[in-house]
Protein backbone atom coordinates (compact mmCIF):
# COMPACT_ATOMS: atom_id res chain seq x y z
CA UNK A 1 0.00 0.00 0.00
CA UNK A 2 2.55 2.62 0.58
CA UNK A 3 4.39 1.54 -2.86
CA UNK A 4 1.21 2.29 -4.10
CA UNK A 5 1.01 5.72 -2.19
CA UNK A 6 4.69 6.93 -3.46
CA UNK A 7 3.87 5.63 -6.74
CA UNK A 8 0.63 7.99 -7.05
CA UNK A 9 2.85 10.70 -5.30
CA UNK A 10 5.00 9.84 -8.13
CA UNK A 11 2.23 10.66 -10.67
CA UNK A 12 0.86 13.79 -8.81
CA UNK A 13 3.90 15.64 -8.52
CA UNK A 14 5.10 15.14 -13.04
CA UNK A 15 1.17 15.85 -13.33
CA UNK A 16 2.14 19.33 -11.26
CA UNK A 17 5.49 19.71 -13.38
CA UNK A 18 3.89 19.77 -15.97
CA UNK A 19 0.73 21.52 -15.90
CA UNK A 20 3.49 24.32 -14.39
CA UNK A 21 5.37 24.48 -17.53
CA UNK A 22 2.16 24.88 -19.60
CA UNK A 23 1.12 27.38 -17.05
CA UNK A 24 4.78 29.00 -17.64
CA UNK A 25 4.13 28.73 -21.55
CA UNK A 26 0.44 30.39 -21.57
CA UNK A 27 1.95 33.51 -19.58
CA UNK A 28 4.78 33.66 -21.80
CA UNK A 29 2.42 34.07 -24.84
CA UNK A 30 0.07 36.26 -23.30
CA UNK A 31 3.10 38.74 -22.46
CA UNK A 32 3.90 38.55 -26.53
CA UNK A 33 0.05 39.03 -27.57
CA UNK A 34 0.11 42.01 -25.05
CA UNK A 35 3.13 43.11 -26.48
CA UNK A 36 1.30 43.67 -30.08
CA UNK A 37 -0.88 46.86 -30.88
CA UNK A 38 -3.55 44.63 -32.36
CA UNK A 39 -4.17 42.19 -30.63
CA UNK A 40 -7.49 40.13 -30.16
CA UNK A 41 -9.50 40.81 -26.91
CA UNK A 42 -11.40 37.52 -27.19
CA UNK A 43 -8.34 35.66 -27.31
CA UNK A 44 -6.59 37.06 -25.21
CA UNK A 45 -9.64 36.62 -22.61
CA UNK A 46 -9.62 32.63 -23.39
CA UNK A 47 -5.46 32.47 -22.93
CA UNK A 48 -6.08 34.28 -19.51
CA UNK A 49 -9.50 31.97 -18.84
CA UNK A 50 -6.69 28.62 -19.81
CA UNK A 51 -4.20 29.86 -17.70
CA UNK A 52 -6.39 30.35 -14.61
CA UNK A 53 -8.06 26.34 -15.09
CA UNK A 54 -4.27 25.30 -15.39
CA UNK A 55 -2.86 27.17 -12.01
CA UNK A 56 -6.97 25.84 -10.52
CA UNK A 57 -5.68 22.69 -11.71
CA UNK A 58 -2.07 22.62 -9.74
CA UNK A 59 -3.21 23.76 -6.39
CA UNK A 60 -5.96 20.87 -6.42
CA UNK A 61 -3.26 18.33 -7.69
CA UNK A 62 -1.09 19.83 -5.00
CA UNK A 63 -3.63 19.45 -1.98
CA UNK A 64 -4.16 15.83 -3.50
CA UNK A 65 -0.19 15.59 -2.77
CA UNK A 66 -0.30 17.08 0.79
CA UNK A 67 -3.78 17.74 1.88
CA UNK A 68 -2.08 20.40 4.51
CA UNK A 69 -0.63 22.81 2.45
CA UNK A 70 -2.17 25.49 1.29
CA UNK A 71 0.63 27.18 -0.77
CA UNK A 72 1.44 26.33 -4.51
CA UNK A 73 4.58 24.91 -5.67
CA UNK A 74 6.15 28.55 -5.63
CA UNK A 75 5.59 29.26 -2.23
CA UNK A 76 2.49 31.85 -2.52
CA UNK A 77 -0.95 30.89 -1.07
């Protein structure tokens, strides 16, 4: 049982990874669009809308991982 336990930790925490790098990635391209005179509104909207199911996404993953915490992998609440 607690193979199975480390093994699912395991799984949580490249889940976390990498939902973080995505996270990373959308923020990074929302920084360029912003950067552009014309951008689109709409799109911009959904990239923001993306980027707040990801991060929703991580802090559920990470209370999954330690039901205790209450701070994100960065060290903000």
């Amino acid at each position: 049982m607690r193979e199975h336990r480390e093994v699912k930790g395991e799984v949580l925490r490249d889940r976390i990874l990498q939902l973080e790098s995505e996270h990373g990635d959308l923020n990074r391209q929302i920084e360029r669009l912003c950067e552009t005179s014309d951008f689109d509104d709409l799109e911009l909207q959904k990239l923001k809308r993306r980027k707040l199911k990801l991060k929703d996404n991580i802090i559920l993953l990470q209370l999954q991982l330690d039901p205790d915490s209450t701070k994100t992998s960065n060290g903000h609440a």
